[in-house]
C-alpha atoms as a PDB file:
ATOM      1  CA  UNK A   1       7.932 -34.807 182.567  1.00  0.00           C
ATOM      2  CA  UNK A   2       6.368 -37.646 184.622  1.00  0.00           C
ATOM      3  CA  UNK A   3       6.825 -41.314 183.096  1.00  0.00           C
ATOM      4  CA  UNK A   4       2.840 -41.042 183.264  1.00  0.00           C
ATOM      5  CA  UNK A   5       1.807 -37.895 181.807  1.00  0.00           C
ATOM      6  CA  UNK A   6       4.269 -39.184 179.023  1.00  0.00           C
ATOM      7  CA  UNK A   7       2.047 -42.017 178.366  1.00  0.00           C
ATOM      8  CA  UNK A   8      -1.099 -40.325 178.591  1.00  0.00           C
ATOM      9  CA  UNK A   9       0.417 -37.877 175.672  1.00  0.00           C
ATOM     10  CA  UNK A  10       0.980 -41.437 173.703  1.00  0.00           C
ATOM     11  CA  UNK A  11      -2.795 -42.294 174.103  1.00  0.00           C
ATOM     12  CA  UNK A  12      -3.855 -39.377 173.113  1.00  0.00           C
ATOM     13  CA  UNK A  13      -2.480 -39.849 169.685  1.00  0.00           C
ATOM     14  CA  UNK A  14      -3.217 -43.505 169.751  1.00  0.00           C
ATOM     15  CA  UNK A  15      -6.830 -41.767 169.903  1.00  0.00           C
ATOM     16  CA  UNK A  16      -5.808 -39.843 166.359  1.00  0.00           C
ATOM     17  CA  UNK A  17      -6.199 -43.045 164.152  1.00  0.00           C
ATOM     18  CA  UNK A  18     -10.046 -42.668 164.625  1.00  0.00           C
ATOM     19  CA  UNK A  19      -9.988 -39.255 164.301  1.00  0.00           C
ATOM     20  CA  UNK A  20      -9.534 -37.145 160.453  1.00  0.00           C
ATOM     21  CA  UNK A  21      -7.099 -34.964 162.635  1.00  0.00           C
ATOM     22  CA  UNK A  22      -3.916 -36.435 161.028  1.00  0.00           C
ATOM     23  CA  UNK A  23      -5.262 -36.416 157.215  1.00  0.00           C
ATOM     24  CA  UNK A  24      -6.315 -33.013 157.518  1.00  0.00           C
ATOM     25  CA  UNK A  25      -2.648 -31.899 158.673  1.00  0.00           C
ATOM     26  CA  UNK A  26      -1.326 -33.657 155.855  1.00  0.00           C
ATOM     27  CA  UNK A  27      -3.558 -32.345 153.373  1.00  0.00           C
ATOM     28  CA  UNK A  28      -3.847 -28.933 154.891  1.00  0.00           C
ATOM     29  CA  UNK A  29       0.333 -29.012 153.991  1.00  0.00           C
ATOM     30  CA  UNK A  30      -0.175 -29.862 151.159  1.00  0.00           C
ATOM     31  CA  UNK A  31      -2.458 -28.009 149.687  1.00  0.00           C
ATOM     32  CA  UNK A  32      -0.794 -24.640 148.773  1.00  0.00           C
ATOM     33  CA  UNK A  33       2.419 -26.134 147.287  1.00  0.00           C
ATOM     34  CA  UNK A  34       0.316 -28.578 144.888  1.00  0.00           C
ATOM     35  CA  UNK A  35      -1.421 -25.363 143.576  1.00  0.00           C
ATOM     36  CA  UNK A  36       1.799 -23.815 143.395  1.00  0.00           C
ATOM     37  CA  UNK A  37       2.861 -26.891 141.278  1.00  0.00           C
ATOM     38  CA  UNK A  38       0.372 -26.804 139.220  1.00  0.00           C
ATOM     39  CA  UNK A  39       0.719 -23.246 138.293  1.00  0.00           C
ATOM     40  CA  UNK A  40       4.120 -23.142 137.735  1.00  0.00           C
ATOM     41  CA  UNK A  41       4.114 -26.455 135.531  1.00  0.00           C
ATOM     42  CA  UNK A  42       0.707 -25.472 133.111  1.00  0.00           C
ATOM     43  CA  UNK A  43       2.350 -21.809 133.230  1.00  0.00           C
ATOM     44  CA  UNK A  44       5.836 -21.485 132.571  1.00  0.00           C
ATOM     45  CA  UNK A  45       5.828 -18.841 130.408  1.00  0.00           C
ATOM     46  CA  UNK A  46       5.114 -16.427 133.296  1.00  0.00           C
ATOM     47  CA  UNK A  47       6.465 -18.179 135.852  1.00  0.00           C
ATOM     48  CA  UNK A  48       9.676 -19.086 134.742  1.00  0.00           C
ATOM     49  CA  UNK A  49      10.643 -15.525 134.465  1.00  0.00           C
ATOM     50  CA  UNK A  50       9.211 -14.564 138.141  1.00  0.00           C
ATOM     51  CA  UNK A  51      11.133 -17.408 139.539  1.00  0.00           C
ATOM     52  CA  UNK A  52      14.497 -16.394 137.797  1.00  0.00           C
ATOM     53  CA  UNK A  53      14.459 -12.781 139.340  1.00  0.00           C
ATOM     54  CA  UNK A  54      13.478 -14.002 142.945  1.00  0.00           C
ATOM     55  CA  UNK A  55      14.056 -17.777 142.709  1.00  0.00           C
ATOM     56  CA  UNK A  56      13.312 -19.417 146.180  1.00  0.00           C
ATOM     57  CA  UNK A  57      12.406 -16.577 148.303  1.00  0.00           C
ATOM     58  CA  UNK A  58       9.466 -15.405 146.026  1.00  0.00           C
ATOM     59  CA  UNK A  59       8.604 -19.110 145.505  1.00  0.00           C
ATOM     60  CA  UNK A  60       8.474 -19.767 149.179  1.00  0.00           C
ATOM     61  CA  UNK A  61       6.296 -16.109 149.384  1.00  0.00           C
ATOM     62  CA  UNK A  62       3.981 -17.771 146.988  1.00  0.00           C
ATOM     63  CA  UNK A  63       2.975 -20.536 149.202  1.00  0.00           C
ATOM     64  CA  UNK A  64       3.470 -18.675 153.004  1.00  0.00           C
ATOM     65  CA  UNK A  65       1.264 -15.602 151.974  1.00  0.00           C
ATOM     66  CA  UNK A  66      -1.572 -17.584 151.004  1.00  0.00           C
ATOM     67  CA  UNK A  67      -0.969 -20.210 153.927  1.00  0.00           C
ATOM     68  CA  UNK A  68      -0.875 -17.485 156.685  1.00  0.00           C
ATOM     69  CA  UNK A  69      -3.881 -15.158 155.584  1.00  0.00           C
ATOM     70  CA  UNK A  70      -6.470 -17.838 155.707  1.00  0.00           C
ATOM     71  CA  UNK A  71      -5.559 -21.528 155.558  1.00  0.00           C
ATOM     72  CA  UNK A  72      -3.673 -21.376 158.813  1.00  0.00           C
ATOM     73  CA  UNK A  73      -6.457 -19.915 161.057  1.00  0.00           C
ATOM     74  CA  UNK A  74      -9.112 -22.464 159.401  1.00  0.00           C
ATOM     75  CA  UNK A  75      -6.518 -25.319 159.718  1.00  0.00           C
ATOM     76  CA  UNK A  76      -5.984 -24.953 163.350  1.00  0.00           C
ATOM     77  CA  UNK A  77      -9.664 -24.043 164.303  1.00  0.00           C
ATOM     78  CA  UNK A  78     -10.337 -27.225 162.596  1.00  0.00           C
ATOM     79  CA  UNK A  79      -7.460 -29.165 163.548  1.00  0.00           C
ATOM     80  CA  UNK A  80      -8.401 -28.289 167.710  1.00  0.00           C
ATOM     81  CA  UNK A  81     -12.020 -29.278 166.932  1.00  0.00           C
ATOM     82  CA  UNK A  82     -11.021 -32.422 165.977  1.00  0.00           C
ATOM     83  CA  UNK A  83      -9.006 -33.567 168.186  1.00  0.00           C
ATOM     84  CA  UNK A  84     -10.825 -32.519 171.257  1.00  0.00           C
ATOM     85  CA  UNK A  85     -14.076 -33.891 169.649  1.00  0.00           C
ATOM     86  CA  UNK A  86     -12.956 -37.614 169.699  1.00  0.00           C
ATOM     87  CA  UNK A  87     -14.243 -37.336 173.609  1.00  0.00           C
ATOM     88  CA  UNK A  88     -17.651 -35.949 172.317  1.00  0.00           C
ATOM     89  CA  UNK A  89     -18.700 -38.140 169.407  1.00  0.00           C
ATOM     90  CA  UNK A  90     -17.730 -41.359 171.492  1.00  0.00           C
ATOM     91  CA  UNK A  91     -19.608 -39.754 174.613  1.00  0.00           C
ATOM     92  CA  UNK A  92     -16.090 -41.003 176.402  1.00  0.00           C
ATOM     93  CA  UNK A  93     -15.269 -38.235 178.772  1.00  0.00           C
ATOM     94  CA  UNK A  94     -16.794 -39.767 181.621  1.00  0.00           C
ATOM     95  CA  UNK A  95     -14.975 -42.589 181.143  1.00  0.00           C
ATOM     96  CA  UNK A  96     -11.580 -40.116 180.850  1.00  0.00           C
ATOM     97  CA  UNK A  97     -12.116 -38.279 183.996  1.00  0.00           C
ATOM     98  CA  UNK A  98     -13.403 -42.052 185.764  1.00  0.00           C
ATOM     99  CA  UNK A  99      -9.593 -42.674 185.411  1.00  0.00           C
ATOM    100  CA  UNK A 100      -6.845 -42.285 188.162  1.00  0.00           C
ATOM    101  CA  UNK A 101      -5.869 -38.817 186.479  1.00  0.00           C
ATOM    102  CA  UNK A 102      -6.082 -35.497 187.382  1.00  0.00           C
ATOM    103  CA  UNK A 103      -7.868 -32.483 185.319  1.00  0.00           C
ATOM    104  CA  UNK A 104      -4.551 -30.786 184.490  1.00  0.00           C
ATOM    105  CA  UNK A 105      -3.285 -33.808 183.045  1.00  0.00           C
ATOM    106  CA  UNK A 106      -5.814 -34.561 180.868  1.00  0.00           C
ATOM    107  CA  UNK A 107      -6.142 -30.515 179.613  1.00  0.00           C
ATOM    108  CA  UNK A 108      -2.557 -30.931 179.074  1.00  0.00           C
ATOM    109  CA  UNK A 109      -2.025 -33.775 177.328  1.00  0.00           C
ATOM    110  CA  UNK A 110      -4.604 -32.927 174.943  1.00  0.00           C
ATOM    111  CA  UNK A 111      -3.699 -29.401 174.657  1.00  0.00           C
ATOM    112  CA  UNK A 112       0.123 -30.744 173.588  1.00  0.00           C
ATOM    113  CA  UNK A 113      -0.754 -33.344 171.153  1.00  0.00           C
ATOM    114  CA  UNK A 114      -3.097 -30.046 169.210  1.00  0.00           C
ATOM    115  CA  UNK A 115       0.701 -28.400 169.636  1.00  0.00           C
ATOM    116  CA  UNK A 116       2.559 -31.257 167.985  1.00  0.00           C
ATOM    117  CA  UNK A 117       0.087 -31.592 165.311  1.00  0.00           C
ATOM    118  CA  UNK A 118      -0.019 -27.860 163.868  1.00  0.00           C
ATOM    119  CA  UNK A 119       3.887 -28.654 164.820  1.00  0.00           C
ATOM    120  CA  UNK A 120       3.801 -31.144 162.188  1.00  0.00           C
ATOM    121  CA  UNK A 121       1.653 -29.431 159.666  1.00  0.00           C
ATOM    122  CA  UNK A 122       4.608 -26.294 159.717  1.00  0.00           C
ATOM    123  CA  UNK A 123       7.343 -29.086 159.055  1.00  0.00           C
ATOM    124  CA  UNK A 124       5.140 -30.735 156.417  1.00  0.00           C
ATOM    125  CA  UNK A 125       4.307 -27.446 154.858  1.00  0.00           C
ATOM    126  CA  UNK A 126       8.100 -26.459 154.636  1.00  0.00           C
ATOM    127  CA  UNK A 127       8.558 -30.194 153.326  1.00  0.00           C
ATOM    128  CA  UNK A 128       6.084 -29.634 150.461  1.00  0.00           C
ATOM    129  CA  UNK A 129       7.132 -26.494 149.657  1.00  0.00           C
ATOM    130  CA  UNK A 130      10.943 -27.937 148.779  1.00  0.00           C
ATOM    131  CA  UNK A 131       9.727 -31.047 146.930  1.00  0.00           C
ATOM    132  CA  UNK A 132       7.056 -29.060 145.068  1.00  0.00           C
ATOM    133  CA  UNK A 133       9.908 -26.915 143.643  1.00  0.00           C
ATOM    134  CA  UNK A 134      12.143 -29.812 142.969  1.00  0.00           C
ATOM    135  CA  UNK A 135       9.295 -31.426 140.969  1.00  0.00           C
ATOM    136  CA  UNK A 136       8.808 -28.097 139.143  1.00  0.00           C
ATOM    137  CA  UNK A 137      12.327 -28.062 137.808  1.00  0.00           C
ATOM    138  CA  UNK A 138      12.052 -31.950 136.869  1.00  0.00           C
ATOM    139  CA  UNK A 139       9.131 -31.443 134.805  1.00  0.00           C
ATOM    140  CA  UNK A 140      10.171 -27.622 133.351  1.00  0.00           C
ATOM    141  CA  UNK A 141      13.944 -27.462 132.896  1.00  0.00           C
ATOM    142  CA  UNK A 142      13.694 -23.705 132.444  1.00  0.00           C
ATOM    143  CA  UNK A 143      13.360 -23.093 136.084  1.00  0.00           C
ATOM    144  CA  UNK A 144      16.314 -22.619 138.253  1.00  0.00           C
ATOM    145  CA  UNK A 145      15.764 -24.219 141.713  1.00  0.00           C
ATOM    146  CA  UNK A 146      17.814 -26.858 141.416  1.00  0.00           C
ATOM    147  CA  UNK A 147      20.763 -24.489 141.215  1.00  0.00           C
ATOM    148  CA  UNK A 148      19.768 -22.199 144.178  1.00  0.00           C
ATOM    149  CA  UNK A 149      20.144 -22.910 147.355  1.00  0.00           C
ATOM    150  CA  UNK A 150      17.509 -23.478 149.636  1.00  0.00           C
ATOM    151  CA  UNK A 151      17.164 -20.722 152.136  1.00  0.00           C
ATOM    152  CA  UNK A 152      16.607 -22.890 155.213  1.00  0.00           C
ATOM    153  CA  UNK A 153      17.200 -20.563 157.699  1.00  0.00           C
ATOM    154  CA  UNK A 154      14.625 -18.391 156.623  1.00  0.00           C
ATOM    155  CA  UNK A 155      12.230 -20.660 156.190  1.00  0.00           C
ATOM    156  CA  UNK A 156      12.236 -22.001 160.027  1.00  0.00           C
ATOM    157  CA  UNK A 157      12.483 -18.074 160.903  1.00  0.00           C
ATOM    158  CA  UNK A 158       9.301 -17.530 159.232  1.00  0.00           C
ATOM    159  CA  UNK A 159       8.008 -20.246 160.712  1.00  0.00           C
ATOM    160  CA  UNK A 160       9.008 -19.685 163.907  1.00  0.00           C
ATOM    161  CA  UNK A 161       6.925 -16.341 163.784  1.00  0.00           C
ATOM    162  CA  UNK A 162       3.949 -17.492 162.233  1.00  0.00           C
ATOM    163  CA  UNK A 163       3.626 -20.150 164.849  1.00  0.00           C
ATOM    164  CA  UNK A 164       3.567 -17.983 167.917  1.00  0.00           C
ATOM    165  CA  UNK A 165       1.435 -15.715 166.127  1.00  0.00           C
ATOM    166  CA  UNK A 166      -1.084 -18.632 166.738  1.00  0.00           C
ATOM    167  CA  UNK A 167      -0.759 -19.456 169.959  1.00  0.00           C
ATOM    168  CA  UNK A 168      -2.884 -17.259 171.215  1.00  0.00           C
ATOM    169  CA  UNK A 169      -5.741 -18.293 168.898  1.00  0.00           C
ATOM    170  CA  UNK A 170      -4.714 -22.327 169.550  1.00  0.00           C
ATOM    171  CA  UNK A 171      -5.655 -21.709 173.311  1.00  0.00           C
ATOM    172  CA  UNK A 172      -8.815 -19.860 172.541  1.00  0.00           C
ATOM    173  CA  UNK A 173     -10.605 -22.276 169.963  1.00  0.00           C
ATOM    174  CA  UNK A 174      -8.758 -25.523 172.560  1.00  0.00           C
ATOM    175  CA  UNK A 175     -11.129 -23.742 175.151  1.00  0.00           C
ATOM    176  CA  UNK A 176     -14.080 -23.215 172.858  1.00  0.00           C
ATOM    177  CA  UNK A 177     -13.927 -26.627 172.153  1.00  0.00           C
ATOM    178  CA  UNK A 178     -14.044 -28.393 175.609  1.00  0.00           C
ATOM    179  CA  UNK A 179     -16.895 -26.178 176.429  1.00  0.00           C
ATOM    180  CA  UNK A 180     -18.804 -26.780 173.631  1.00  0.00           C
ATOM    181  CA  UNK A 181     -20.365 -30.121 173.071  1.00  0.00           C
ATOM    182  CA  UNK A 182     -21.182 -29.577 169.249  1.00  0.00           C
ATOM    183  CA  UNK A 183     -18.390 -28.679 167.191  1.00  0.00           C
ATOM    184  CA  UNK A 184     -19.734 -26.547 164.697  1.00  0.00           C
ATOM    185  CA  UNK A 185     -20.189 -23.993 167.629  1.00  0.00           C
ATOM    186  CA  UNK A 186     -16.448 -23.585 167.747  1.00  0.00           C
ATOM    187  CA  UNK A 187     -15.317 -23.434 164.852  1.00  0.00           C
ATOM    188  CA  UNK A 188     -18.181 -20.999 164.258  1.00  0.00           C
ATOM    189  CA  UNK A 189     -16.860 -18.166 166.258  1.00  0.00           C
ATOM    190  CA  UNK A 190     -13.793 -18.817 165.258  1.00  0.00           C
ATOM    191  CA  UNK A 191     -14.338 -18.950 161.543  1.00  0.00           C
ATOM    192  CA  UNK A 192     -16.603 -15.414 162.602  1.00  0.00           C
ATOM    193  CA  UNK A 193     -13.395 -14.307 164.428  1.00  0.00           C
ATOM    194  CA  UNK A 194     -11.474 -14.685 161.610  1.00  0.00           C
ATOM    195  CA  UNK A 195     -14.155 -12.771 159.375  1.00  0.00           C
ATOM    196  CA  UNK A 196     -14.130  -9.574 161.550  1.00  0.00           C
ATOM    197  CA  UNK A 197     -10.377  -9.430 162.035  1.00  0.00           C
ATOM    198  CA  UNK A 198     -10.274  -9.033 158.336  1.00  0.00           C
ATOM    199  CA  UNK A 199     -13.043  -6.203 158.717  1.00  0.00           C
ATOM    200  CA  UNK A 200     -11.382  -4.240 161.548  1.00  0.00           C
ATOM    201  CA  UNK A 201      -7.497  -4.901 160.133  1.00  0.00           C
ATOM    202  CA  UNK A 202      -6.553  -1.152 160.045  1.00  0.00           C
ATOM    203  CA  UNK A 203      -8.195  -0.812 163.724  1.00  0.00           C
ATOM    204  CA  UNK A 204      -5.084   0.798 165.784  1.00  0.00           C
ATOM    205  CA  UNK A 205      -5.314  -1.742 168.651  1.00  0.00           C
ATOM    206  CA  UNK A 206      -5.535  -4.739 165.700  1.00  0.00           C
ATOM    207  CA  UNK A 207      -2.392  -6.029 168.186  1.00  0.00           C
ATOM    208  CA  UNK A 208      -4.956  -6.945 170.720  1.00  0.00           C
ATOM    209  CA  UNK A 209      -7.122  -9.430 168.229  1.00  0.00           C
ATOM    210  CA  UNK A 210      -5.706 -13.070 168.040  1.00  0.00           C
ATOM    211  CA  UNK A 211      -7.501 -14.001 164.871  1.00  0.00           C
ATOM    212  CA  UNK A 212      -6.071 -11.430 162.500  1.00  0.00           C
ATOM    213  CA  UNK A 213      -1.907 -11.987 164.648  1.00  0.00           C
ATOM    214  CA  UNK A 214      -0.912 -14.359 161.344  1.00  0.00           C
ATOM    215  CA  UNK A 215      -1.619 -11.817 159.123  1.00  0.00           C
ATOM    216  CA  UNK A 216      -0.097  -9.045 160.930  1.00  0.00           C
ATOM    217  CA  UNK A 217       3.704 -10.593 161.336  1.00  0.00           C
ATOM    218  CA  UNK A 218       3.629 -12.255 157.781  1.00  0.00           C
ATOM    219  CA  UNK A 219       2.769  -8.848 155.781  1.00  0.00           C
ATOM    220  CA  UNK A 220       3.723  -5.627 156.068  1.00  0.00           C
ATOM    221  CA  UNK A 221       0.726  -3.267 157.910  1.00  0.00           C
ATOM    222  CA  UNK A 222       0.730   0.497 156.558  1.00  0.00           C
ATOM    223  CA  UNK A 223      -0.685   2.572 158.845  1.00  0.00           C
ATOM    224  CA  UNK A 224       0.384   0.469 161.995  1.00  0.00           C
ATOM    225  CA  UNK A 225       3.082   1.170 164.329  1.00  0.00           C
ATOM    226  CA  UNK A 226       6.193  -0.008 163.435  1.00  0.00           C
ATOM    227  CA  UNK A 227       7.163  -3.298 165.777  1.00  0.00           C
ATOM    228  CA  UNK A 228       3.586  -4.164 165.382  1.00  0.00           C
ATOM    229  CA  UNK A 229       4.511  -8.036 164.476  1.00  0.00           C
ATOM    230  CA  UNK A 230       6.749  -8.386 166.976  1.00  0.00           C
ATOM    231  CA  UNK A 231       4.035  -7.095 169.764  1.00  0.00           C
ATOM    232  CA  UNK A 232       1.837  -9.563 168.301  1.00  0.00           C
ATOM    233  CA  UNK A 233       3.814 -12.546 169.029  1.00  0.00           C
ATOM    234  CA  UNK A 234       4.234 -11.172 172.708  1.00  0.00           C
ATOM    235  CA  UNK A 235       0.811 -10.590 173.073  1.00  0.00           C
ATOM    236  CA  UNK A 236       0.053 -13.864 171.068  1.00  0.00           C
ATOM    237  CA  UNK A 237       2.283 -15.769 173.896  1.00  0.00           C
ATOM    238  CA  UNK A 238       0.419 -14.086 177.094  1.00  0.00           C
ATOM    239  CA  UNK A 239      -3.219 -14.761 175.381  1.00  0.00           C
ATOM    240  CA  UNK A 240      -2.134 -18.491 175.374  1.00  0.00           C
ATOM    241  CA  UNK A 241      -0.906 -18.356 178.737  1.00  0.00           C
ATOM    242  CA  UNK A 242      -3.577 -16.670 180.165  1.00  0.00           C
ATOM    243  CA  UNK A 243      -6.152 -18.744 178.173  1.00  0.00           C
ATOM    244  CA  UNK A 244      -5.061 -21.743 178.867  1.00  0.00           C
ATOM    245  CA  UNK A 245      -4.782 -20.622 182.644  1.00  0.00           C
ATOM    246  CA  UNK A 246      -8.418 -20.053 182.865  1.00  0.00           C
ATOM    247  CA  UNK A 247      -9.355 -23.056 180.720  1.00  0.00           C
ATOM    248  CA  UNK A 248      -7.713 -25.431 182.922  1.00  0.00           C
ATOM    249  CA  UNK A 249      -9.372 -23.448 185.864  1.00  0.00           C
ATOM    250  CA  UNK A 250     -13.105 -23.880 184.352  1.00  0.00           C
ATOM    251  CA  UNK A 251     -12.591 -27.402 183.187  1.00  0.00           C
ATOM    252  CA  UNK A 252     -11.837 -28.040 187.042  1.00  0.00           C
ATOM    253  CA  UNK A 253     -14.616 -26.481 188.521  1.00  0.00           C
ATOM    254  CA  UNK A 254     -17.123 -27.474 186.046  1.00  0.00           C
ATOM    255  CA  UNK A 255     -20.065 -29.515 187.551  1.00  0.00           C
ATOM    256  CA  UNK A 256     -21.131 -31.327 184.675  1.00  0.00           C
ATOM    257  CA  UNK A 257     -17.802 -32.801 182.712  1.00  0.00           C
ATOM    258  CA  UNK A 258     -18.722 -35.239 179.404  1.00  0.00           C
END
């Protein structure tokens, strides 16, 4: 990677600290495994018992089944918005392309620091999840985390998944946001996209709709063809590819840029 497209990257999240990008990756993480805390500590009485039988897998189901049904999707259509509306809001993207840099590098560098972020937000999110359970078992001796171990493995497998599943959806709303000036048009379709997908989930070509791919590898899809989630993140990875392609292609020809 070229000594200068390296420091672009590190301006572009120098740009973050005026941005809410950051704070809503951290409370987006969050999130889920405080509810789960909260539950389980007001609760014991039912939870105790659920978390003896399945212990960390079921507790780690708790907080990934919510996360990748809807909180994902709306964290990253949110998170791209964001990040690609600094330009906008300062009216600064004349001043970006004025510089000695070339379209590519400036729809890349972008387009990585949105990567790094939602990046971040998975590690976070696996982060919470542990301490939330640790904190559980300080405050309510009667649960049982503390003597099971952690099942790290899984956990980055799952996340592994989940994240490609988005890619394809990451390189969609990162070229709905460049085009779009205002960024309530964005995350708009998007949050409409995500709608529909629910709507049209038992459609037999559900494989070929981005929105819904988070859904489809987490849980299980009656109905479906069997190796749908693992299509998904194929298809997910060649949407991405193909999206960002064509972004980069547009955002070069485009007459009127900022």
């Amino acid at each position: 990677m070229p000594a200068g497209f390296k420091g672009n990257i590190a301006v572009e999240f120098t740009k973050l600290k005026r941005s809410s990008a950051f704070w809503l990756t951290l409370m987006g993480a969050a999130f889920v495994p405080l509810i789960n805390f909260l539950k389980c500590i007001f609760r014991p009485d039912v939870f105790v018992k659920i978390y003896d039988k399945n212990g960390w897998a079921g507790y780690i189901d708790d907080n990934w089944s919510v996360a990748s049904a809807f909180l994902l999707v709306m964290y990253v259509i949110l998170v791209t918005g964001l990040v690609t509306q600094i330009e906008y809001r300062n009216n600064t993207w004349k001043q970006v392309y004025a510089t000695p840099r070339s379209v590519a590098d400036i729809f890349f560098s972008k387009l990585i620091v949105i990567l790094v972020l939602i990046l971040l937000c998975f590690f976070l999110f696996n982060l919470f999840i542990v301490l939330s359970a640790w904190a559980i078992n300080l405050v309510r001796s009667g649960y049982g985390f503390f003597k099971q171990e952690i099942p790290l493995s899984n956990m980055m497998l799952i996340s592994g998944k989940l994240y490609l599943s988005i890619m394809a959806m990451i390189g969609i709303q990162y070229f709905l946001s460049l085009r779009f000036k205002n960024i309530i048009v964005p995350i708009g379709i998007g949050v409409g996209l995500l709608i529909s997908g629910f709507i049209i989930r038992s459609w037999e070509h559900i494989n070929y709709y981005p929105y819904i791919y988070s859904v489809l590898v987490y849980f299980k899809n009656p109905g479906l063809k069997p190796g749908t989630a693992n299509s998904v993140m194929i298809n997910s990875t060649i949407w991405f590819t193909v999206v960002s392609v064509f972004g980069l292609i547009y955002m070069t020809r485009r007459k009127e840029r900022g």
